[in-house]
Protein backbone atom coordinates (compact mmCIF):
# COMPACT_ATOMS: atom_id res chain seq x y z
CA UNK A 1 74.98 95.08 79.65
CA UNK A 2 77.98 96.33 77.45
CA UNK A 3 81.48 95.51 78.15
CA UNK A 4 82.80 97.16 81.41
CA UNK A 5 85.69 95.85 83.26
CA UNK A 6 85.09 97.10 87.09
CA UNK A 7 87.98 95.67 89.93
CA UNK A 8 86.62 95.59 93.24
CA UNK A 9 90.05 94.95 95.22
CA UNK A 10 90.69 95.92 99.38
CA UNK A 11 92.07 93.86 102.21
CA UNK A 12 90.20 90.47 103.34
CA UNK A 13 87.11 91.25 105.56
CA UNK A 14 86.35 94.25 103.77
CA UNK A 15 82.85 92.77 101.89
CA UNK A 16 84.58 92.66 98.81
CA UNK A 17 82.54 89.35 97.58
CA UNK A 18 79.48 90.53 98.58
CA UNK A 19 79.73 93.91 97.40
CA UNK A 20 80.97 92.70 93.85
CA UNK A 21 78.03 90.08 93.85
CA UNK A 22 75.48 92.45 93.93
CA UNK A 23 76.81 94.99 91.92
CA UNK A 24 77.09 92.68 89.35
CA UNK A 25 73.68 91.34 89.83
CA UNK A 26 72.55 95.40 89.53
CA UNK A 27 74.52 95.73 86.05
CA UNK A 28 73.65 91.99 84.61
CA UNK A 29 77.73 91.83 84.46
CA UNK A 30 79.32 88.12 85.44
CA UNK A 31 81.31 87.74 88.90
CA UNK A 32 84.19 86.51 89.03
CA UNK A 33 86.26 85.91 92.71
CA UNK A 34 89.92 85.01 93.37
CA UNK A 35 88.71 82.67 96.56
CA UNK A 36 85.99 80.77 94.04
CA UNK A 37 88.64 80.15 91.86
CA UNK A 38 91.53 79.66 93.61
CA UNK A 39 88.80 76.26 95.05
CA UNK A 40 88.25 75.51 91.46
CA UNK A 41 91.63 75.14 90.82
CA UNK A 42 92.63 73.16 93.53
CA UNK A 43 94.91 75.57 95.09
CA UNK A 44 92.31 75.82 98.31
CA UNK A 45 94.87 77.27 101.43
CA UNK A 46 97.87 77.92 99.18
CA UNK A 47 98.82 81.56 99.04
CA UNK A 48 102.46 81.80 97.69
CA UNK A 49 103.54 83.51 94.95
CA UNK A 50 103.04 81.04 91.97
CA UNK A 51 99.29 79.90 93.51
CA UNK A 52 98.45 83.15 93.15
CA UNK A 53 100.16 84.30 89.74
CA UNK A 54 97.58 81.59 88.84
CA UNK A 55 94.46 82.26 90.31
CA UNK A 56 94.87 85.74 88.77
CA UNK A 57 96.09 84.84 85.83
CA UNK A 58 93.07 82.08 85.72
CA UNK A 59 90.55 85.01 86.56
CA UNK A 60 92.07 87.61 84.08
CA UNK A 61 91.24 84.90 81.05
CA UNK A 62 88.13 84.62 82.52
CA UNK A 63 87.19 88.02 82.51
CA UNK A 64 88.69 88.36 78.99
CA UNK A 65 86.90 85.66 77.04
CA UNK A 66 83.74 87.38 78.61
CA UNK A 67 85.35 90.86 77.60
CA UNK A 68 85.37 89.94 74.14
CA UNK A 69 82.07 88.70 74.06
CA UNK A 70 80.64 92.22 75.07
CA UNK A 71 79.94 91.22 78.69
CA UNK A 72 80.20 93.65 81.87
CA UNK A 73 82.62 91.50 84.22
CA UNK A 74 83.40 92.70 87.93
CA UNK A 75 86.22 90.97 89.38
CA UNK A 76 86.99 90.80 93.34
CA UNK A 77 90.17 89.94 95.04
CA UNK A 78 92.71 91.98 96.71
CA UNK A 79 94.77 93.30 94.29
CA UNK A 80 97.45 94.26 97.46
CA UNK A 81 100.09 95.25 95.06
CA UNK A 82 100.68 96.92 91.64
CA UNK A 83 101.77 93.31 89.92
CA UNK A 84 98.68 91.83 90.59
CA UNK A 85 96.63 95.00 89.25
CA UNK A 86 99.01 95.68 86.18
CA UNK A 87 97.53 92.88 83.83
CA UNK A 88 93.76 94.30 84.22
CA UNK A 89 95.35 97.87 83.45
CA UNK A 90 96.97 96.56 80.60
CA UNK A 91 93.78 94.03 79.11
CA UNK A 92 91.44 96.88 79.14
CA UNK A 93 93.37 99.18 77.53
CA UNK A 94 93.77 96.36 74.48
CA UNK A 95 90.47 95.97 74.54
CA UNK A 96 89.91 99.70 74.55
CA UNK A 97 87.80 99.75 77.27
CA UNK A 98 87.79 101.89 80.97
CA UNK A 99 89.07 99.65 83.68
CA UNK A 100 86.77 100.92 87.15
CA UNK A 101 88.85 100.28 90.32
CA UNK A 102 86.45 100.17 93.36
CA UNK A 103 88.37 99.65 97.06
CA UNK A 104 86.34 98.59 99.79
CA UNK A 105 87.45 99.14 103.13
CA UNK A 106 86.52 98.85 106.96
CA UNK A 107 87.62 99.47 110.53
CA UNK A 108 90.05 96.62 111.84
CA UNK A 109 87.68 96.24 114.57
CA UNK A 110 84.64 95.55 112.13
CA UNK A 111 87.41 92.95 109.73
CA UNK A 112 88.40 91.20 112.86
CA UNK A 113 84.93 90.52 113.68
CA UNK A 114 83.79 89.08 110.19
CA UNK A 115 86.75 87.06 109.78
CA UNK A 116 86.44 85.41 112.81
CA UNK A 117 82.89 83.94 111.26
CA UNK A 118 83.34 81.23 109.08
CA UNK A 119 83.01 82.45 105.31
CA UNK A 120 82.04 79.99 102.83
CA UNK A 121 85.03 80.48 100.19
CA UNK A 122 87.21 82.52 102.16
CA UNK A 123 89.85 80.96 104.62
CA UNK A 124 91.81 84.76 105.32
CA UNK A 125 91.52 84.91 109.23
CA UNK A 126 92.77 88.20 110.82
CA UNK A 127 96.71 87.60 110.88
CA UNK A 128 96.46 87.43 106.74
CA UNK A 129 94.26 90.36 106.94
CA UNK A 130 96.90 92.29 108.93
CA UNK A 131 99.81 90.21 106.83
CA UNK A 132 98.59 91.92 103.51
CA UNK A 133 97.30 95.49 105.15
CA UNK A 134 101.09 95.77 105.87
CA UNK A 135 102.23 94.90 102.17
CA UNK A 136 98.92 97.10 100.64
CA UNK A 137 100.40 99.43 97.91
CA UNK A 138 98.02 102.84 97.58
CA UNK A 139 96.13 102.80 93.82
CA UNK A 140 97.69 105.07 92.22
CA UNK A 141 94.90 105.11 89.22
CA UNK A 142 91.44 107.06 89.57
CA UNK A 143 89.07 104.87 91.98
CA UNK A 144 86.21 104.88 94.57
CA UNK A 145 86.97 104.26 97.53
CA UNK A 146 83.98 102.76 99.76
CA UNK A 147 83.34 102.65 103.69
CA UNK A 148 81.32 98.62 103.43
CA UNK A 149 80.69 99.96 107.35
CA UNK A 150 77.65 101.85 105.14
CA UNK A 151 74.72 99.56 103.65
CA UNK A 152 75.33 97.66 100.87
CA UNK A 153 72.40 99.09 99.40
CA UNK A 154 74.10 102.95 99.94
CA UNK A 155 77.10 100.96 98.29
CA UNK A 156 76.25 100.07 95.04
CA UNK A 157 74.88 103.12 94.42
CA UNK A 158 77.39 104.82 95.11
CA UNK A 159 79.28 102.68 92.36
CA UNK A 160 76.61 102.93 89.90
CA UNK A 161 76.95 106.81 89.76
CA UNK A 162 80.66 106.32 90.03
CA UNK A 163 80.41 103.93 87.04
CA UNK A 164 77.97 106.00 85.00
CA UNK A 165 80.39 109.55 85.13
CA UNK A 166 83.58 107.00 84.26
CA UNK A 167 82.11 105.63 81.35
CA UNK A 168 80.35 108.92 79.80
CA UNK A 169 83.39 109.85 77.85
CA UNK A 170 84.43 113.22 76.57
């Protein structure tokens, strides 16, 4: 693998996690996920403002240290808003490498289905889902936008060929 920065982001329910698992697994990148960490650092059901500054604050050094060691990262999480988005802009471009921004969506019908099952890591149930679809922000960079109503298989190929023509430069 050689260092790639790729941002799977979308609203809870969406199949962000498991989406951004395997694509990772496909480009032998590391995974990192705003719900694992927000467990790891004991910040499990808080969702304010300063819980989240640092769960992605905690995952951008993650995926920075990894960055700099010439490793393919792909980071999920919801990126609603352009603050939370703005510090992966801005470390890729110091690192002079593309950032890939990969949204995930799905019917409400289909999100208030999964999030009605328990999910290991995740504790969004379908009033945050419809909380943060009413604060989402449009990305206003370059992205792929994918239906996760198609197979996950269909997917991630989808973002490998999206990945492949945004990293053959000029």
């Amino acid at each position: 693998s050689f260092p790639l920065l790729v941002v799977v982001l979308g609203l809870p329910g969406t199949g962000k996690t498991t989406f951004a698992r395997m694509l990772a697994q496909r480009l032998g990148a590391l995974h990192f996920n705003t719900d694992i960490i927000r467990e790891e650092l004991g910040l499990k059901g808080q969702y304010g403002e300063v819980a989240k500054q640092r769960v992605y604050q905690s995952m951008e050094a993650r995926a920075r240290a990894a960055l700099q060691k010439k490793q393919a990262v792909v980071v999920d999480g919801t990126f609603f808003k352009p603050a939370l988005r703005k510090p992966y802009q801005e470390m890729a471009a110091a690192l002079g490498l593309p950032a890939c921004w990969i949204q995930l969506e799905a019917s409400d019908a289909i999100v208030k289905e999964r999030v009605a099952q328990k999910r290991k890591h995740s504790e969004a149930d379908y009033s945050v889902y419809l909380r943060i679809r009413d604060a989402w922000a449009p990305l206003e960079t370059e992205h792929l936008k994918l239906s996760s109503e198609e197979s996950l298989e269909t997917m991630v190929e989808k973002a490998l060929s999206f990945l492949q023509i945004q990293n053959s430069g000029p």
